[in-house]
Protein backbone atom coordinates (compact mmCIF):
# COMPACT_ATOMS: atom_id res chain seq x y z
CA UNK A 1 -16.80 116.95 237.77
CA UNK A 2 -14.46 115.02 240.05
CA UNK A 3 -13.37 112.32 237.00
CA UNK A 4 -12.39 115.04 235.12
CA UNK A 5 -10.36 116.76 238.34
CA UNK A 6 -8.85 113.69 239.05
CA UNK A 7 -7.16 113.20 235.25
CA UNK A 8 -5.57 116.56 235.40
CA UNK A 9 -3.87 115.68 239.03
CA UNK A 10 -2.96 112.38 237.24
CA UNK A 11 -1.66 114.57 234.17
CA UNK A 12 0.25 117.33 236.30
CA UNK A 13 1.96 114.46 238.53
CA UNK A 14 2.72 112.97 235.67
CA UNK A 15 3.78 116.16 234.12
CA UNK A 16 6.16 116.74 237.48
CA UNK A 17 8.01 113.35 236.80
CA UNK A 18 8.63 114.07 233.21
CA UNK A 19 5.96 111.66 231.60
CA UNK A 20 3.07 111.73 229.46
CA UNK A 21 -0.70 110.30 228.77
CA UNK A 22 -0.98 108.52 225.92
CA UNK A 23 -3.99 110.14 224.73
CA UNK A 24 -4.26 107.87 221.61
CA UNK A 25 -4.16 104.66 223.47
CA UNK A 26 -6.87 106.63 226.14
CA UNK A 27 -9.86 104.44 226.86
CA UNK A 28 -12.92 105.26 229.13
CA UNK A 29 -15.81 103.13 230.24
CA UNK A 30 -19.22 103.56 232.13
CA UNK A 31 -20.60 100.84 233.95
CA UNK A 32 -23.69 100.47 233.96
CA UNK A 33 -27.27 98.20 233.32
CA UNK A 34 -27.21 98.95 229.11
CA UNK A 35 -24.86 97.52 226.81
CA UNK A 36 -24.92 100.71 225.27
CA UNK A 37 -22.42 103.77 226.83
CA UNK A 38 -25.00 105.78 229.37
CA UNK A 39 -25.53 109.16 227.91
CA UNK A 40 -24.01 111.05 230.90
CA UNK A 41 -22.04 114.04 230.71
CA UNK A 42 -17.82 113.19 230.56
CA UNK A 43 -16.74 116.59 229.45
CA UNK A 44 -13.26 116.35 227.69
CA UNK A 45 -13.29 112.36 228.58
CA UNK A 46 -16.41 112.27 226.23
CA UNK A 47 -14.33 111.52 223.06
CA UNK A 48 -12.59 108.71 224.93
CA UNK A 49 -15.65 106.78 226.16
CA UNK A 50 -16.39 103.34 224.45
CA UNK A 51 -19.02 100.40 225.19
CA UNK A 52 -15.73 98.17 225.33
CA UNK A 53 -11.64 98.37 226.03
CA UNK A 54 -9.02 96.20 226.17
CA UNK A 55 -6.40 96.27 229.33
CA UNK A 56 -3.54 94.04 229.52
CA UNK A 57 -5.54 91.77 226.27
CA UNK A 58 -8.56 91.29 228.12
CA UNK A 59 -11.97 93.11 227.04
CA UNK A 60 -14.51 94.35 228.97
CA UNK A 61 -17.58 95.48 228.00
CA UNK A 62 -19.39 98.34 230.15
CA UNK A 63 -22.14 95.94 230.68
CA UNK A 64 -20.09 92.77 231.91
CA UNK A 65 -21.39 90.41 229.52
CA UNK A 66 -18.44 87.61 228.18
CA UNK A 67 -19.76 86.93 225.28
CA UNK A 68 -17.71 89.21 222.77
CA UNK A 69 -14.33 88.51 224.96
CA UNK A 70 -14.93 84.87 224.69
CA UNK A 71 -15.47 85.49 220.88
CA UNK A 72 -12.71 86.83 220.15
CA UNK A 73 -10.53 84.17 221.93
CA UNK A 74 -12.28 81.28 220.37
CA UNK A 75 -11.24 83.17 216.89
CA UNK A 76 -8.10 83.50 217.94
CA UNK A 77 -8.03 79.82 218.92
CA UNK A 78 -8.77 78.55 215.36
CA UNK A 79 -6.58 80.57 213.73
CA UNK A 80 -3.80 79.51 215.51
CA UNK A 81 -4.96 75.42 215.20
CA UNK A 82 -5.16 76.64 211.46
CA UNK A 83 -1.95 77.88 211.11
CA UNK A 84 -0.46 74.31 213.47
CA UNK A 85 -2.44 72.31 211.25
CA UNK A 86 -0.79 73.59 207.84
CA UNK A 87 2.87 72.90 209.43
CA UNK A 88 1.90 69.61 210.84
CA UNK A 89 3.10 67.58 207.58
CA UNK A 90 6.62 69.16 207.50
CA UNK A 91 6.95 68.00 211.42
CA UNK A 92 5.97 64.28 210.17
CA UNK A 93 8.79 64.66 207.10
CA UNK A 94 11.44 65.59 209.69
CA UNK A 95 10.75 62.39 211.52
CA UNK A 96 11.31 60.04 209.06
């Protein structure tokens, strides 16, 4: 399986310059038409493969679809206004 040859060259070259995989922070994804993970054979990246990952705080879901991304920002979004919205009377205090 070439995916699977191509992680150990990554992990040997890696090896060679004295650093490691994260293998808890691992993430794989398939691409494909189905929201769902296509059942095709990964061999030791099996354990690793999810229906969506995170990379740099953005998530992607294997079948492109925004909705859950944009979810989770527009939760993010109101708990943040929450938490401005409980300060806001000390700010008005302070300007008196």
């Amino acid at each position: 399986m070439p995916l699977v040859h191509c992680l150990n060259d990554i992990q040997a070259w890696m090896a060679l310059n004295f650093l490691n995989i994260n293998e808890s922070k691992t993430e794989v994804i398939v691409f494909g038409p189905n929201s769902d993970v296509p059942s095709i054979d990964l061999g030791s990246l099996q354990p690793y493969a999810k229906p969506m990952v995170t990379n740099l705080g953005v998530k992607i879901d294997s079948a492109f679809k925004l909705d859950k991304p944009m979810n989770s920002v527009v939760e993010s979004s109101f708990y943040h206004l929450r938490l401005l919205s409980k300060i806001k009377p000390v700010f008005i205090l302070f300007r008196l």
